[in-house]
Protein backbone atom coordinates (compact mmCIF):
# COMPACT_ATOMS: atom_id res chain seq x y z
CA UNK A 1 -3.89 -10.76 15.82
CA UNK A 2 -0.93 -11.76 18.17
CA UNK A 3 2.57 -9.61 17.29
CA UNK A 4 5.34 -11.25 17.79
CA UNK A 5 9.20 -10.32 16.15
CA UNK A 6 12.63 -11.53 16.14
CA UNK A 7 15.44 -10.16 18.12
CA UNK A 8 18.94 -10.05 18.57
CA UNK A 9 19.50 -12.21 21.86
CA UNK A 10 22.84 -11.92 23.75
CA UNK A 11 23.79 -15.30 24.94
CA UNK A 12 26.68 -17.21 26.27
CA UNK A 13 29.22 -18.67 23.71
CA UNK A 14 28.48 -22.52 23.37
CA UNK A 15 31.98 -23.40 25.67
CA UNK A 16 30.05 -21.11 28.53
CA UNK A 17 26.60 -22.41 28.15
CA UNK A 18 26.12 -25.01 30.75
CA UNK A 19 28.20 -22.50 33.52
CA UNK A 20 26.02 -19.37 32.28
CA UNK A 21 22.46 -20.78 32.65
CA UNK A 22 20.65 -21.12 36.20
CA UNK A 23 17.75 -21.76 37.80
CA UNK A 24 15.22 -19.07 38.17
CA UNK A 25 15.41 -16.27 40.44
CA UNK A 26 12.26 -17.40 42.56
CA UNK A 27 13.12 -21.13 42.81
CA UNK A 28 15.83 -20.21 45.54
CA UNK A 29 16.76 -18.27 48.05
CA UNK A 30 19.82 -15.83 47.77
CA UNK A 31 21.71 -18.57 50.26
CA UNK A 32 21.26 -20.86 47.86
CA UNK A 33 21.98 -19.27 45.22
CA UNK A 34 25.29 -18.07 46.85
CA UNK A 35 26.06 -21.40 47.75
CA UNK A 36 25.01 -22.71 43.83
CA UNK A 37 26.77 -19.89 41.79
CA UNK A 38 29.90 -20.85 39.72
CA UNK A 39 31.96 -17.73 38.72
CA UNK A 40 29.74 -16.94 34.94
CA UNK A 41 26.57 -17.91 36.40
CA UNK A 42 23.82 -15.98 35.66
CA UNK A 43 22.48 -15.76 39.39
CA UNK A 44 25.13 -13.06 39.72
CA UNK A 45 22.68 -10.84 37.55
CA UNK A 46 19.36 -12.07 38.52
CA UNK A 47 20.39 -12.24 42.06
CA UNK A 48 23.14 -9.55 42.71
CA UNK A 49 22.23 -9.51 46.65
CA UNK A 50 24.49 -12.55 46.10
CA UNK A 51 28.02 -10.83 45.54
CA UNK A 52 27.66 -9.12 49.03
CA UNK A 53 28.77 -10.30 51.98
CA UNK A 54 26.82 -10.31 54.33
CA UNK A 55 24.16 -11.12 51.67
CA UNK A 56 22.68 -7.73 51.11
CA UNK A 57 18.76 -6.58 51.11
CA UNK A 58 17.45 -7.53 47.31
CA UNK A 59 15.57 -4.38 47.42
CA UNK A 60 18.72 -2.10 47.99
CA UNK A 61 19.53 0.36 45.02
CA UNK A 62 23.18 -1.04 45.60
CA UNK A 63 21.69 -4.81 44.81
CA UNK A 64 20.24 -3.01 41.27
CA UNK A 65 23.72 -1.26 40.69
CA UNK A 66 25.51 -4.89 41.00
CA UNK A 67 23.26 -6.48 38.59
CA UNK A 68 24.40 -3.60 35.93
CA UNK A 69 27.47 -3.81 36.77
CA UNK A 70 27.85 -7.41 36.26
CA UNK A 71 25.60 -7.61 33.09
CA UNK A 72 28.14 -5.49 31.51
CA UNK A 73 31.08 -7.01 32.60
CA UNK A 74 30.00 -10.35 31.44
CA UNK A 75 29.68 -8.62 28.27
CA UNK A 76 33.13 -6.98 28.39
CA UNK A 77 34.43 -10.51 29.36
CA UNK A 78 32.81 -12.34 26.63
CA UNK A 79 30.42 -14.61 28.60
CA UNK A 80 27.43 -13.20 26.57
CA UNK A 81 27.17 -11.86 23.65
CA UNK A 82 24.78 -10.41 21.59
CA UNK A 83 23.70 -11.79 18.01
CA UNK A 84 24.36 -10.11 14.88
CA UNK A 85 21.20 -11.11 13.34
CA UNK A 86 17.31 -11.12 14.39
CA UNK A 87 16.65 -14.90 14.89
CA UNK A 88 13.47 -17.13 16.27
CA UNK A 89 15.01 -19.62 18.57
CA UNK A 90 14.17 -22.93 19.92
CA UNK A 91 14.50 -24.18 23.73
CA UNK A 92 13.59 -27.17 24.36
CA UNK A 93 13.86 -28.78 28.13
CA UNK A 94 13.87 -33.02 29.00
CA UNK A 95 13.11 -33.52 32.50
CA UNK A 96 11.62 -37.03 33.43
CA UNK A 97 12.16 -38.72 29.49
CA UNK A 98 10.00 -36.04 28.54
CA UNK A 99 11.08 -33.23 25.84
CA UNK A 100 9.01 -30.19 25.59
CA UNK A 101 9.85 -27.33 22.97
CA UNK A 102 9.06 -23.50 22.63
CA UNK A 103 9.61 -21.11 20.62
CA UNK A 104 11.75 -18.08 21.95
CA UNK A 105 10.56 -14.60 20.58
CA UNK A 106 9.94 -10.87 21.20
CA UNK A 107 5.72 -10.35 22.47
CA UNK A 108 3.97 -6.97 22.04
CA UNK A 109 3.46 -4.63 25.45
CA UNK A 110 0.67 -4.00 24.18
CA UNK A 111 -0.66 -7.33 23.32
CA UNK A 112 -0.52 -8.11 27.23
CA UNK A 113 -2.04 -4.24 27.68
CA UNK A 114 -5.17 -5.21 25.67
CA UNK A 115 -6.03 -8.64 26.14
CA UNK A 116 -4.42 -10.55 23.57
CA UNK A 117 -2.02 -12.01 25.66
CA UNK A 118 -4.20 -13.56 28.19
CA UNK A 119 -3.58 -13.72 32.21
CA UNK A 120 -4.84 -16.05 34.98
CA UNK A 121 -3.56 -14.17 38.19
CA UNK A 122 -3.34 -10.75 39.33
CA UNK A 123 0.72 -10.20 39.56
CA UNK A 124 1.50 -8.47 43.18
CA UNK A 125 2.64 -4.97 42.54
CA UNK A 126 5.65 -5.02 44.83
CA UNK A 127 6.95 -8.01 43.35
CA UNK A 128 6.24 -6.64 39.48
CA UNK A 129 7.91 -3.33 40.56
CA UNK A 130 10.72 -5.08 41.31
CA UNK A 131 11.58 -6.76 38.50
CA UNK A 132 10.19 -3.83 36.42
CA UNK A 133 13.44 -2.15 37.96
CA UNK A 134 15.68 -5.02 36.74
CA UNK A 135 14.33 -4.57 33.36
CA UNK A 136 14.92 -1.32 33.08
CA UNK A 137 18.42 -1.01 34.92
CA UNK A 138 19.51 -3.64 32.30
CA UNK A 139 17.85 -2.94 29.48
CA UNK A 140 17.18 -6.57 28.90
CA UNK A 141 14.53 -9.19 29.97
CA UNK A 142 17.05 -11.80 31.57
CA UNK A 143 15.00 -14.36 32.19
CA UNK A 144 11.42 -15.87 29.41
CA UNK A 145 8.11 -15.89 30.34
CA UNK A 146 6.26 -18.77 29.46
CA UNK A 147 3.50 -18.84 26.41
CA UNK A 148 0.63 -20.78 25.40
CA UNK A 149 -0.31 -20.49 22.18
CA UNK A 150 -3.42 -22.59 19.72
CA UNK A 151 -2.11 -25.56 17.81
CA UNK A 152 -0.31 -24.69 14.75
CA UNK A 153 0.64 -27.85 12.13
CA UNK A 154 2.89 -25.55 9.81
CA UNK A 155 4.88 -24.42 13.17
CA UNK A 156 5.32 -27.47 14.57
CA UNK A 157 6.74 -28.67 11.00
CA UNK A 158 9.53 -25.60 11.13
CA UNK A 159 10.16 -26.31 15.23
CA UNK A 160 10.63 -30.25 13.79
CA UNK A 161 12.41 -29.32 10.72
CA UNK A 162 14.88 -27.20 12.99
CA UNK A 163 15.45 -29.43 15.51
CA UNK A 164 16.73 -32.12 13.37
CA UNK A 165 19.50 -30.61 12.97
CA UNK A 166 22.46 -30.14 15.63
CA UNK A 167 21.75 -27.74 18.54
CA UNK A 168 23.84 -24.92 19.25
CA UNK A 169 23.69 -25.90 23.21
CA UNK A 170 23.13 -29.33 24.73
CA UNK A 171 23.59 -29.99 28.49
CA UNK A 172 22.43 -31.25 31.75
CA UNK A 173 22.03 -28.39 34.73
CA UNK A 174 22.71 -29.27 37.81
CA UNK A 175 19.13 -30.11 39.13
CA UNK A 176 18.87 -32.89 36.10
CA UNK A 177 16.96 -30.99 33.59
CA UNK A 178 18.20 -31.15 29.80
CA UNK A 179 18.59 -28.29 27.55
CA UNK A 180 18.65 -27.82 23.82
CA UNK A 181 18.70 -25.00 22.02
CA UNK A 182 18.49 -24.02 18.41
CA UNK A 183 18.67 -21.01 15.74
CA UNK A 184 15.99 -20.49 14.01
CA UNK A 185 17.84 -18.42 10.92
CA UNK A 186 15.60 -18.51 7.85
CA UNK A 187 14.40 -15.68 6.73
CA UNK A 188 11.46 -17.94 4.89
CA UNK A 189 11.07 -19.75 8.19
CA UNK A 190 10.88 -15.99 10.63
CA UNK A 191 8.51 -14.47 8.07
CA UNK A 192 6.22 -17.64 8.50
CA UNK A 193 6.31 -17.80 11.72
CA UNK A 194 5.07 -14.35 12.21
CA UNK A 195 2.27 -14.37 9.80
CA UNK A 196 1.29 -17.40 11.44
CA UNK A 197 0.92 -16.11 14.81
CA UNK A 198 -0.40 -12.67 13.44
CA UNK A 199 -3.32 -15.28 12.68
CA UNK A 200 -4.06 -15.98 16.04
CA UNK A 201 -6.64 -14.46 18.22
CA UNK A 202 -4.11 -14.75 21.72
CA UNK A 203 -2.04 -16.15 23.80
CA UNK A 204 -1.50 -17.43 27.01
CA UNK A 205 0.33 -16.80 29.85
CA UNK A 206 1.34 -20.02 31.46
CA UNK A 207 4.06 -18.88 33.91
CA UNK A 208 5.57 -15.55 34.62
CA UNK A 209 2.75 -13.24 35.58
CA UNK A 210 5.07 -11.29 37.50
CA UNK A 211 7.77 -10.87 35.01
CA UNK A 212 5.12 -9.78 32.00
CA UNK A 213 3.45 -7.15 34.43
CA UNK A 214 7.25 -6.14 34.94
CA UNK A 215 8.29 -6.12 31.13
CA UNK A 216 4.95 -4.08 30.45
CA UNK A 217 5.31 -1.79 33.14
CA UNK A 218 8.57 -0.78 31.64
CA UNK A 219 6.97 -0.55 28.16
């Protein structure tokens, strides 16, 4: 059986969205992310060496202590906040006329411990250590991993059933890519979900080695 819960995500209000997100940390460089970074952007947390000038060394403790430091002050000013309720969510990307969707939950340490959430390269330790250290300095998982998971008809009629209806963000980011994202916030709909993937014998990891070996070496 897969485990799987709900959660309380903190998240930008929906007038902050499109400023909040960013790319991923390992798509850029920290020049580039200097140079890309509005004032809420997330980079600022995922990529602290950033708000030092000279750009500092992204292994220095002070580079861990910045990331804290702004995770709670976008907090304090409001840029995310964190739900009242455990929700499923939905994020769905376009990129190319093509719109893929996935489901956004909370996976089991020890799924990925024993097996059940299956891997297809050996993470490097230095670069799981490091964001293991992110993790825990936050006490968050800032950025998803990416999961496979077996065909499921009755999820894919909830994800479809959900999605009809207005999302709660819808924008472009700057590198052309479309996001949508809903709240999954039946309680019929949560419980469903998680007997359904209870059902299943694993699933996959199909990108973010690194930051699941991170997440589990923190568990």
């Amino acid at each position: 059986m897969v485990r799987i819960k709900p959660f309380k995500g903190t998240r930008p209000p929906k007038q902050y969205a499109a400023e909040v997100a960013s790319r991923p940390y390992d798509v850029l460089n920290s020049k580039e992310a200097k140079a890309e970074a509005t004032e809420r952007s997330l980079l600022h947390i995922i990529k602290p060496e950033i708000d030092f000038d000279p750009i500092a060394d992204e292994h220095d403790k002070k580079v861990y202590d910045k990331a804290v430091e702004n995770f709670k002050r976008w907090k304090e000013k409001g840029w995310l906040v964190k739900d009242n309720e455990e929700h499923y969510y939905i994020y769905a990307q376009t990129m190319n006329g093509k719109t893929q969707y996935g489901l956004v939950v909370g996976a089991s340490v020890e799924d990925y411990l024993n097996g059940r959430i299956k891997k297809h390269e050996l993470p490097r330790r230095a670069k799981a250590e490091d964001g293991m250290k992110h993790v825990r300095v936050n006490a968050a998982n800032i950025e998803p991993v990416f999961f496979a998971y077996p065909e499921n008809k009755e999820i894919d009629m909830i994800v479809e059933r959900v999605t009809a209806g207005t999302p709660e963000y819808d924008f472009v980011s700057v590198d052309g890519v479309g996001h949508h994202f809903w709240l999954i916030t039946s309680e019929e709909d949560i419980h469903c979900i998680t007997s359904l993937f209870a059902e299943m014998p694993a699933m996959y990891i199909a990108d973010g080695h690194h930051r699941s070996a991170a997440a589990a070496l923190v568990g």
